[in-house]
C-alpha atoms as a PDB file:
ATOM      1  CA  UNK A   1      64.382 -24.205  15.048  1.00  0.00           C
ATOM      2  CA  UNK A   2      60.742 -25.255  15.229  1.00  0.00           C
ATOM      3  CA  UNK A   3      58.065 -23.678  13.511  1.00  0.00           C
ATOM      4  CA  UNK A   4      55.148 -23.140  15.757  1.00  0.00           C
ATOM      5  CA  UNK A   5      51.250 -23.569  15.366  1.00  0.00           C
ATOM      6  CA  UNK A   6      49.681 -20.292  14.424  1.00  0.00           C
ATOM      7  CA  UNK A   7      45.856 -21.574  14.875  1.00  0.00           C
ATOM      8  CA  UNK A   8      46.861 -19.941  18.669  1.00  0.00           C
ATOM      9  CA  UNK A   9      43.644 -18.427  20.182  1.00  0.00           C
ATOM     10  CA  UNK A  10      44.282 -15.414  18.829  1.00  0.00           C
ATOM     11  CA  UNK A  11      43.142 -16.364  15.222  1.00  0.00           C
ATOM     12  CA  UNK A  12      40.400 -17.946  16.458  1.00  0.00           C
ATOM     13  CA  UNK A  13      39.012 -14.876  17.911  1.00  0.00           C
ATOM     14  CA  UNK A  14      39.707 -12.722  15.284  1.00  0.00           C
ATOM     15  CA  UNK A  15      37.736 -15.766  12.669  1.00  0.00           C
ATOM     16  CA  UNK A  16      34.867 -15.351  14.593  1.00  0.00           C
ATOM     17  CA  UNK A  17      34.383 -11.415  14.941  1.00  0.00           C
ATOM     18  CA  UNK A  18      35.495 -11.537  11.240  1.00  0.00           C
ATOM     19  CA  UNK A  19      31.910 -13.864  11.024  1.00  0.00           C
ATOM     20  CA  UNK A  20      30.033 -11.561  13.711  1.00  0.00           C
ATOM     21  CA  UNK A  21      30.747  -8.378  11.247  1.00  0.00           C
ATOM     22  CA  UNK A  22      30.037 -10.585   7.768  1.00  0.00           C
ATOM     23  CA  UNK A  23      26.665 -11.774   9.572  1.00  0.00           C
ATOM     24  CA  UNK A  24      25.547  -8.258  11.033  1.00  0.00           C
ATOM     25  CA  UNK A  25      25.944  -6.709   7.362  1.00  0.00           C
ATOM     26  CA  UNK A  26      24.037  -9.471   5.798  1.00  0.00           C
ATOM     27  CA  UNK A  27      21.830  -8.922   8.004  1.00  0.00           C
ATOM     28  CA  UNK A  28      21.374  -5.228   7.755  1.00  0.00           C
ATOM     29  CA  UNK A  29      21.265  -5.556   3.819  1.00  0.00           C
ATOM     30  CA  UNK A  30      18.219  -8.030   3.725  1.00  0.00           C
ATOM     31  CA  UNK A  31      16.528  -5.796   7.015  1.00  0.00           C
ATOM     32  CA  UNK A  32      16.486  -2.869   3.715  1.00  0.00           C
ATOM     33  CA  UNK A  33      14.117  -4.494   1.281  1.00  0.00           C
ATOM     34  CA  UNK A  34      11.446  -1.885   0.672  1.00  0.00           C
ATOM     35  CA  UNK A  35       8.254  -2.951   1.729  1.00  0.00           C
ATOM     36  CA  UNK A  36       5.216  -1.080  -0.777  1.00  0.00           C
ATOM     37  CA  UNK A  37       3.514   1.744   1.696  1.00  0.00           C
ATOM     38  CA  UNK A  38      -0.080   1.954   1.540  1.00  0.00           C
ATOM     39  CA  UNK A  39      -2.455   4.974   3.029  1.00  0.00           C
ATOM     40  CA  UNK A  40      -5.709   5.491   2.665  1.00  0.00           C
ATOM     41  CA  UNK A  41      -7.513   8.839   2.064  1.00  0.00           C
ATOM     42  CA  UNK A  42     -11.057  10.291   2.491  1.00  0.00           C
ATOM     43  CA  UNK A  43     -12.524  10.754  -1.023  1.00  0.00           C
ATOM     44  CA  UNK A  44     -14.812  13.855  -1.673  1.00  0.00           C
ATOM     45  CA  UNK A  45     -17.985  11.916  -3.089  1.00  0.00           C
ATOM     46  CA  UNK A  46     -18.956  15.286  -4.578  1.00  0.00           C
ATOM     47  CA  UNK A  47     -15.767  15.131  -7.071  1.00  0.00           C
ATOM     48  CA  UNK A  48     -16.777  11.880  -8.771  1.00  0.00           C
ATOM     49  CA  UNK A  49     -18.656  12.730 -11.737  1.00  0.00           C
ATOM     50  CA  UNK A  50     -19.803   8.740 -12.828  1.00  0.00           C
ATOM     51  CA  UNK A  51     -19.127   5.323 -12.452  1.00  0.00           C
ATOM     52  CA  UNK A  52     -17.905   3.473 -16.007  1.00  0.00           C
ATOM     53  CA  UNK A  53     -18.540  -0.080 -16.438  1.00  0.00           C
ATOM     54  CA  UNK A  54     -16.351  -1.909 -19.307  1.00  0.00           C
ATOM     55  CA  UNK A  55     -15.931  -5.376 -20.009  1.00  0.00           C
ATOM     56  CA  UNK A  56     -13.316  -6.888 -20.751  1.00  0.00           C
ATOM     57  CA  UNK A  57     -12.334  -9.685 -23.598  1.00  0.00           C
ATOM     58  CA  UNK A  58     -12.768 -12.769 -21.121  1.00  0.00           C
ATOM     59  CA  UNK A  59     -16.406 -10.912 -20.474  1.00  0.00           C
ATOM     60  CA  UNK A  60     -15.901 -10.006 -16.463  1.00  0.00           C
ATOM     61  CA  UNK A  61     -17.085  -6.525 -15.786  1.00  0.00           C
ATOM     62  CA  UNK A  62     -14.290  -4.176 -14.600  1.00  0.00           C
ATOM     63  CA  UNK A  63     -15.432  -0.664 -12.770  1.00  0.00           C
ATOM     64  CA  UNK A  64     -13.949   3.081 -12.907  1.00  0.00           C
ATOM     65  CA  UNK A  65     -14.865   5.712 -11.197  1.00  0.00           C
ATOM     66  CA  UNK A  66     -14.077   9.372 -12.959  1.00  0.00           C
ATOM     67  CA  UNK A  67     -12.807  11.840  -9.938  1.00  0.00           C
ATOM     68  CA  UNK A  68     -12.328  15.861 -10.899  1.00  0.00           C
ATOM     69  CA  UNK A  69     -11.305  17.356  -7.989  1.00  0.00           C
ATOM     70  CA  UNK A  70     -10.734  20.970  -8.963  1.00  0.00           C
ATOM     71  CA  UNK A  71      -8.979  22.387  -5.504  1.00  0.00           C
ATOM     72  CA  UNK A  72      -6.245  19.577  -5.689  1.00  0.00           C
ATOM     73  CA  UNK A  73      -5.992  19.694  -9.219  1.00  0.00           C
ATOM     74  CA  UNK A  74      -6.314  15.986  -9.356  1.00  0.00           C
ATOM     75  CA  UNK A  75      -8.743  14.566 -12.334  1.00  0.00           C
ATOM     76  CA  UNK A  76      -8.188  10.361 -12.407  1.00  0.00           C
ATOM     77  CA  UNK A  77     -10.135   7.462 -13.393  1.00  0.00           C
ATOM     78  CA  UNK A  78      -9.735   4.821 -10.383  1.00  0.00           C
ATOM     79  CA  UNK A  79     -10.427   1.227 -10.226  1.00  0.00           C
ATOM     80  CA  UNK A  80     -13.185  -0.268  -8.068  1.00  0.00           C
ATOM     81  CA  UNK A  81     -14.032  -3.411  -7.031  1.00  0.00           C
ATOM     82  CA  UNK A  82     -17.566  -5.208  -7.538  1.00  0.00           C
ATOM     83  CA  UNK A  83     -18.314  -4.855  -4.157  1.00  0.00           C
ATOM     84  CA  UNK A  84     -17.507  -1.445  -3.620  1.00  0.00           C
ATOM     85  CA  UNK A  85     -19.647  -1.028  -6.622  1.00  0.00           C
ATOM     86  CA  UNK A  86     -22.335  -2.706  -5.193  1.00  0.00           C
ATOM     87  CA  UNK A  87     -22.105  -0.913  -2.070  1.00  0.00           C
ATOM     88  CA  UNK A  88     -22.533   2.393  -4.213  1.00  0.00           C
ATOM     89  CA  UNK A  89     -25.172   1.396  -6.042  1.00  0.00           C
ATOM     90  CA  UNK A  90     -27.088   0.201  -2.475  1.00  0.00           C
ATOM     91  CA  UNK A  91     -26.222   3.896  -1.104  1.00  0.00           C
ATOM     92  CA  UNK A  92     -27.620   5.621  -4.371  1.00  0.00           C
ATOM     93  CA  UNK A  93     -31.531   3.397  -3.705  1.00  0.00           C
ATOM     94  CA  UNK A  94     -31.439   4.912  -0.421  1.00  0.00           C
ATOM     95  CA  UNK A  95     -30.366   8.081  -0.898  1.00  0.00           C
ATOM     96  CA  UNK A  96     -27.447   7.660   1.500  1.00  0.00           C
ATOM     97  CA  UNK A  97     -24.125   9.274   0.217  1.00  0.00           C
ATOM     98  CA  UNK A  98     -21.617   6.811   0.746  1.00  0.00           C
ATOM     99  CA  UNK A  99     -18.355   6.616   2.982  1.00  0.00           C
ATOM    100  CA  UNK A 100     -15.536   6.194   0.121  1.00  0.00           C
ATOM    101  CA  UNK A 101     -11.674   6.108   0.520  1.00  0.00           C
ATOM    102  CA  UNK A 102      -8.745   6.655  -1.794  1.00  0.00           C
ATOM    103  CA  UNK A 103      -6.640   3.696  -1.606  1.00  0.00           C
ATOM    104  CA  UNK A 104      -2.670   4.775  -2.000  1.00  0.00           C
ATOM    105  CA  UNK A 105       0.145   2.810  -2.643  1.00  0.00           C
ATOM    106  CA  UNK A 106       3.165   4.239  -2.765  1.00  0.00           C
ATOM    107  CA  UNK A 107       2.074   7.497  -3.375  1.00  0.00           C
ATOM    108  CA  UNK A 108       0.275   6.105  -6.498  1.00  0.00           C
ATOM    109  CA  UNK A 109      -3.791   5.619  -6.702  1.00  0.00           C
ATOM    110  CA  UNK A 110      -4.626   2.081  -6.209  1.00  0.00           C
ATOM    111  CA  UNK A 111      -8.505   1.759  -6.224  1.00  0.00           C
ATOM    112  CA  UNK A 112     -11.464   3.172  -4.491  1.00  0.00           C
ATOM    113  CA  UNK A 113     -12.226   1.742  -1.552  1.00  0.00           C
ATOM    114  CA  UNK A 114     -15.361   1.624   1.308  1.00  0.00           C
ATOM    115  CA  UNK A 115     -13.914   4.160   4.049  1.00  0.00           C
ATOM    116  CA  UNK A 116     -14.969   4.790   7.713  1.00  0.00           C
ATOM    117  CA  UNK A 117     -13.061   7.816   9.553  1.00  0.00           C
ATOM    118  CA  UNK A 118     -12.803   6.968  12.998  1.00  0.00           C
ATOM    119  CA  UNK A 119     -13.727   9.271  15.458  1.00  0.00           C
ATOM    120  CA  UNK A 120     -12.352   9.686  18.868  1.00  0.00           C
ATOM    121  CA  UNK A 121     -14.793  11.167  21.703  1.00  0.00           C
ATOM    122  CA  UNK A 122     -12.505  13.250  24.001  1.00  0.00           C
ATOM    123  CA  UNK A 123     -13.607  13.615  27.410  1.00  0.00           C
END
């Protein structure tokens, strides 16, 4: 009796969709990493009752705005940037209320942000 060669084509085949379904659930697996969400909302200018500045030890100045908003229930102190700060400021010398966003990440505040709604003329 002789044994045969089982490496027929057969197992060859079956190797490589063995790979092709190892490869396509890597694949999907990696294609799941969460990726952070962010939104942006408009912010009622009304609701923000000041602007704190605070410095911190290394002396650079860090901004918060206070928001109340008493229909949503929602009272936070938000980050903002300098140059949203200085863009507030700029808006306050010329009596101009300012266009401010709510900037969301994952669901969570981030920071206050400068905000345009866009508006789409329908014809």
């Amino acid at each position: 009796m002789t044994v045969e060669n089982q490496e027929g084509p057969r197992y060859i085949l079956g190797t490589i969709i063995a790979l092709m379904i190892l490869l396509f659930a890597v694949s999907k697996c990696n294609a799941q990493a969460l990726k952070p969400q962010v939104d942006t909302i408009s912010c009622n200018v009304n609701c923000i009752d000041k602007y704190i500045e605070e410095k911190t030890s290394t002396g650079k100045m860090r901004y918060y705005a206070v928001y109340n908003d008493t229909k949503s229930d929602m009272s936070e102190l938000i980050p903002v940037s300098q140059t949203v700060m200085s863009y507030i400021k700029l808006c306050s010398e010329n009596n101009i209320r300012p266009s401010l966003g709510i900037k969301l990440k994952n669901g969570q505040i981030s920071s206050l942000v400068r905000y345009k709604q866009r508006y789409v003329r329908r014809r």
